[in-house]
C-alpha atoms as a PDB file:
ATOM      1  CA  UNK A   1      91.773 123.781  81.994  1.00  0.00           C
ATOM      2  CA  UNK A   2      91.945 120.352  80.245  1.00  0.00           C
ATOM      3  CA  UNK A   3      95.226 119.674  81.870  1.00  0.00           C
ATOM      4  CA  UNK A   4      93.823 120.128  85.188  1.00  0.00           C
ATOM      5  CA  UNK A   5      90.739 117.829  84.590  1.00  0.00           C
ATOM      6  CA  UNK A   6      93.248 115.152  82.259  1.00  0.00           C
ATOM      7  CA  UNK A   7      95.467 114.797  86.046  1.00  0.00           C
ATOM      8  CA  UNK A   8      92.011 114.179  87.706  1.00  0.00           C
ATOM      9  CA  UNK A   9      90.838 111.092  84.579  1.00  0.00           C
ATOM     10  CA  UNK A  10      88.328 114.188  83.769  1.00  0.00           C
ATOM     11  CA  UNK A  11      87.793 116.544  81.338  1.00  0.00           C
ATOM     12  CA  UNK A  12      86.360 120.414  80.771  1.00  0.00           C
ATOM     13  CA  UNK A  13      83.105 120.319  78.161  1.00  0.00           C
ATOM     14  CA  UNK A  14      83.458 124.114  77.850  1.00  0.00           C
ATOM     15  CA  UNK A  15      84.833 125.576  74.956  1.00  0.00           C
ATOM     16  CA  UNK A  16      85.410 129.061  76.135  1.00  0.00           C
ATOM     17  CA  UNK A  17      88.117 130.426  79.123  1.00  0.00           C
ATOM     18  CA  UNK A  18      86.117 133.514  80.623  1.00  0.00           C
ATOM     19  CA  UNK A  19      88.185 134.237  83.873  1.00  0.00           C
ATOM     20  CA  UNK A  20      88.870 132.043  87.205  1.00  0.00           C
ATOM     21  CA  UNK A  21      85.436 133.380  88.858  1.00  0.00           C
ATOM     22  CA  UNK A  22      83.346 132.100  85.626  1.00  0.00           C
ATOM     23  CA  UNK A  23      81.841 128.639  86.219  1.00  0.00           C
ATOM     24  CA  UNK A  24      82.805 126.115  83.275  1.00  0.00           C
ATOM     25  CA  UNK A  25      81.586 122.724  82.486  1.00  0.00           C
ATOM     26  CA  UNK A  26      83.562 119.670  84.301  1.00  0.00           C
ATOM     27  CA  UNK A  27      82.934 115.683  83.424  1.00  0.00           C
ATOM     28  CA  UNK A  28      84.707 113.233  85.894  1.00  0.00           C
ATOM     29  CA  UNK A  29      85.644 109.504  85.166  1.00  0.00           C
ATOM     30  CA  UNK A  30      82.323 108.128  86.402  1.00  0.00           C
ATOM     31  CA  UNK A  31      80.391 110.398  83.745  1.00  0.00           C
ATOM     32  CA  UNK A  32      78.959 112.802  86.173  1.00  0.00           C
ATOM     33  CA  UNK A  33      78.944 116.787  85.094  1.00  0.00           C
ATOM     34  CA  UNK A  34      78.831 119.663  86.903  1.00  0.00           C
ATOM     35  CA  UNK A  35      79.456 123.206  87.094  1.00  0.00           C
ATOM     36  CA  UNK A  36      82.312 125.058  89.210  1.00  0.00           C
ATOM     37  CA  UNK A  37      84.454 128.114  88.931  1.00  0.00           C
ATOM     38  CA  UNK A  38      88.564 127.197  87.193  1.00  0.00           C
ATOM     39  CA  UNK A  39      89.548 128.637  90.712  1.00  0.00           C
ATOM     40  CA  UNK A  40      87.815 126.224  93.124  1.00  0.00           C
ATOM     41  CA  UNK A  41      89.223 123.463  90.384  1.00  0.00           C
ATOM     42  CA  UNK A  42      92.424 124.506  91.237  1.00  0.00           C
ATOM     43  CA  UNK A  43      92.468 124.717  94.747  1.00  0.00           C
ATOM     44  CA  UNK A  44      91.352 120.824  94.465  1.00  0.00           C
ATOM     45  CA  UNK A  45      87.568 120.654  94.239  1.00  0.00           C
ATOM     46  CA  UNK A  46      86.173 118.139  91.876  1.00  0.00           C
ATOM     47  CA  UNK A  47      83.026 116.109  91.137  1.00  0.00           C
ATOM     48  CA  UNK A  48      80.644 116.707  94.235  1.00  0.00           C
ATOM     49  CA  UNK A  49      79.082 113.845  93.606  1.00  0.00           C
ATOM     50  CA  UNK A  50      81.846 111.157  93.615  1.00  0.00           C
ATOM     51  CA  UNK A  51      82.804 113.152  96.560  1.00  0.00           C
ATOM     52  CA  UNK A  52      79.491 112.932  98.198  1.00  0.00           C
ATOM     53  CA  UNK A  53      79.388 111.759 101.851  1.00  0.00           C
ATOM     54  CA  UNK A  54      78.418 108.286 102.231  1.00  0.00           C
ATOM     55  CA  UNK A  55      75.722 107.298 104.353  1.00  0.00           C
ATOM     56  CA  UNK A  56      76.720 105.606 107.381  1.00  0.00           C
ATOM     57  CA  UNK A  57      75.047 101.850 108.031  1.00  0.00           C
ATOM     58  CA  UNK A  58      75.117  99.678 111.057  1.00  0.00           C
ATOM     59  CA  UNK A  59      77.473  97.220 108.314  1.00  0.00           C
ATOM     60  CA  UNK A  60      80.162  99.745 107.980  1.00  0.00           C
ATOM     61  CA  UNK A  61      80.541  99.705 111.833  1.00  0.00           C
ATOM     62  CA  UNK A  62      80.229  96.253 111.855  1.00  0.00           C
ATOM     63  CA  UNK A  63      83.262  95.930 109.440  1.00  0.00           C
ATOM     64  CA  UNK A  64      85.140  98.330 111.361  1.00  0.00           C
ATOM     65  CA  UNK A  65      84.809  96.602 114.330  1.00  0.00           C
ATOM     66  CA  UNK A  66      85.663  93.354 112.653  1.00  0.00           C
ATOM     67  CA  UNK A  67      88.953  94.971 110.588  1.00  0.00           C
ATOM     68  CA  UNK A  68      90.151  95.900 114.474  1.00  0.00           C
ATOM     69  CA  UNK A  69      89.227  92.578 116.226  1.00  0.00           C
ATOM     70  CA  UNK A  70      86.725  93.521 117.859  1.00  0.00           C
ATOM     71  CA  UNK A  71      82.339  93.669 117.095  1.00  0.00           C
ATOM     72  CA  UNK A  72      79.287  95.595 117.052  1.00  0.00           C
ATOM     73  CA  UNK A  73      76.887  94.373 118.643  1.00  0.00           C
ATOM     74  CA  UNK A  74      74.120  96.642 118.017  1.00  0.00           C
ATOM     75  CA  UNK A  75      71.289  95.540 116.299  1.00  0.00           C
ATOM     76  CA  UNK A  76      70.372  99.144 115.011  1.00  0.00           C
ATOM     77  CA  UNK A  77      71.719 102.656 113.570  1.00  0.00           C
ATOM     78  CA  UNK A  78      69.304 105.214 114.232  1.00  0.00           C
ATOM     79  CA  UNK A  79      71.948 108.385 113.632  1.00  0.00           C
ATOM     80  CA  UNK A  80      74.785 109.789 114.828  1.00  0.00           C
ATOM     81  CA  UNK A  81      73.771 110.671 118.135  1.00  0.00           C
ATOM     82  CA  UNK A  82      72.435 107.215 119.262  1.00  0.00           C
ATOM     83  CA  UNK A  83      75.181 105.179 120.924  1.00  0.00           C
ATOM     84  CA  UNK A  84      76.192 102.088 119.051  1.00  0.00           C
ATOM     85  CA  UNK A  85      77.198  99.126 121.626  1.00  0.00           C
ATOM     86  CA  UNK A  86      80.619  97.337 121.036  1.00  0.00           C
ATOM     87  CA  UNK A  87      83.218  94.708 122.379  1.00  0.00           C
ATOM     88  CA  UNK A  88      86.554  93.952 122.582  1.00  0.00           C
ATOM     89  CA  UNK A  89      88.233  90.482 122.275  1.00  0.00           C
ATOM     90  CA  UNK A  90      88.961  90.979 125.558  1.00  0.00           C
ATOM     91  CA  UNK A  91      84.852  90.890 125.647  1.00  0.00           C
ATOM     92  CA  UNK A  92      84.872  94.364 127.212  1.00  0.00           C
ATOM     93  CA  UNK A  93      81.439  96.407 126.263  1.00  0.00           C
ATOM     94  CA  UNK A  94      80.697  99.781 125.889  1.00  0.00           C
ATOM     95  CA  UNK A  95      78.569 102.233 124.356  1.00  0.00           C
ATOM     96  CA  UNK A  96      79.857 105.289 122.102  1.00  0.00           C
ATOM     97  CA  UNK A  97      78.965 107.436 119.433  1.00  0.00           C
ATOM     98  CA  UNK A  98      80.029 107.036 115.952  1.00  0.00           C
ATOM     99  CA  UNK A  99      81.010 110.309 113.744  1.00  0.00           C
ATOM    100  CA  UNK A 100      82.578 110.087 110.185  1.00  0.00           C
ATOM    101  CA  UNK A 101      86.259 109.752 109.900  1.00  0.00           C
END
């Protein structure tokens, strides 16, 4: 189990192998520990909390929109149903959703 964590920068705190199914003790780079199961650390789970969604902002659209060449121009981000407004450098507008990529 060390091996595993070492390719990942982590490590495994516990001292004792049971079986695949038994949850053991996981640290990742960042210091954070949890508990999952050798088999779910092997099929490429790791720390759920580096791995955490991130929340979405009206500035990551904005910097999107800017890395494409084109801008946000709403004011506001409610959620992910509430259409943001945008436009091209073309200065084409329109309205969509935004969902995580």
């Amino acid at each position: 189990m060390q091996e595993i964590a070492k390719q990942r920068g982590g490590q495994c705190l516990s001292k004792q192998y049971v079986n695949s199914k038994t949850k053991l003790k996981w640290q990742c780079t960042k210091g954070h520990i949890w508990k999952a199961t050798p088999a779910k650390i092997k099929q490429g789970q790791w720390c759920p909390i580096c791995n955490k969604p991130k929340k979405l902002t009206l500035s990551i659209f904005q910097k999107i929109a800017k890395e494409k060449g084109e801008k946000c121009l709403s004011t506001e981000y409610k959620n992910n149903i509430t259409k943001l407004l945008f436009q091209c450098k073309e200065g084409h507008r329109w309205k969509t959703r935004q969902t995580r990529q």
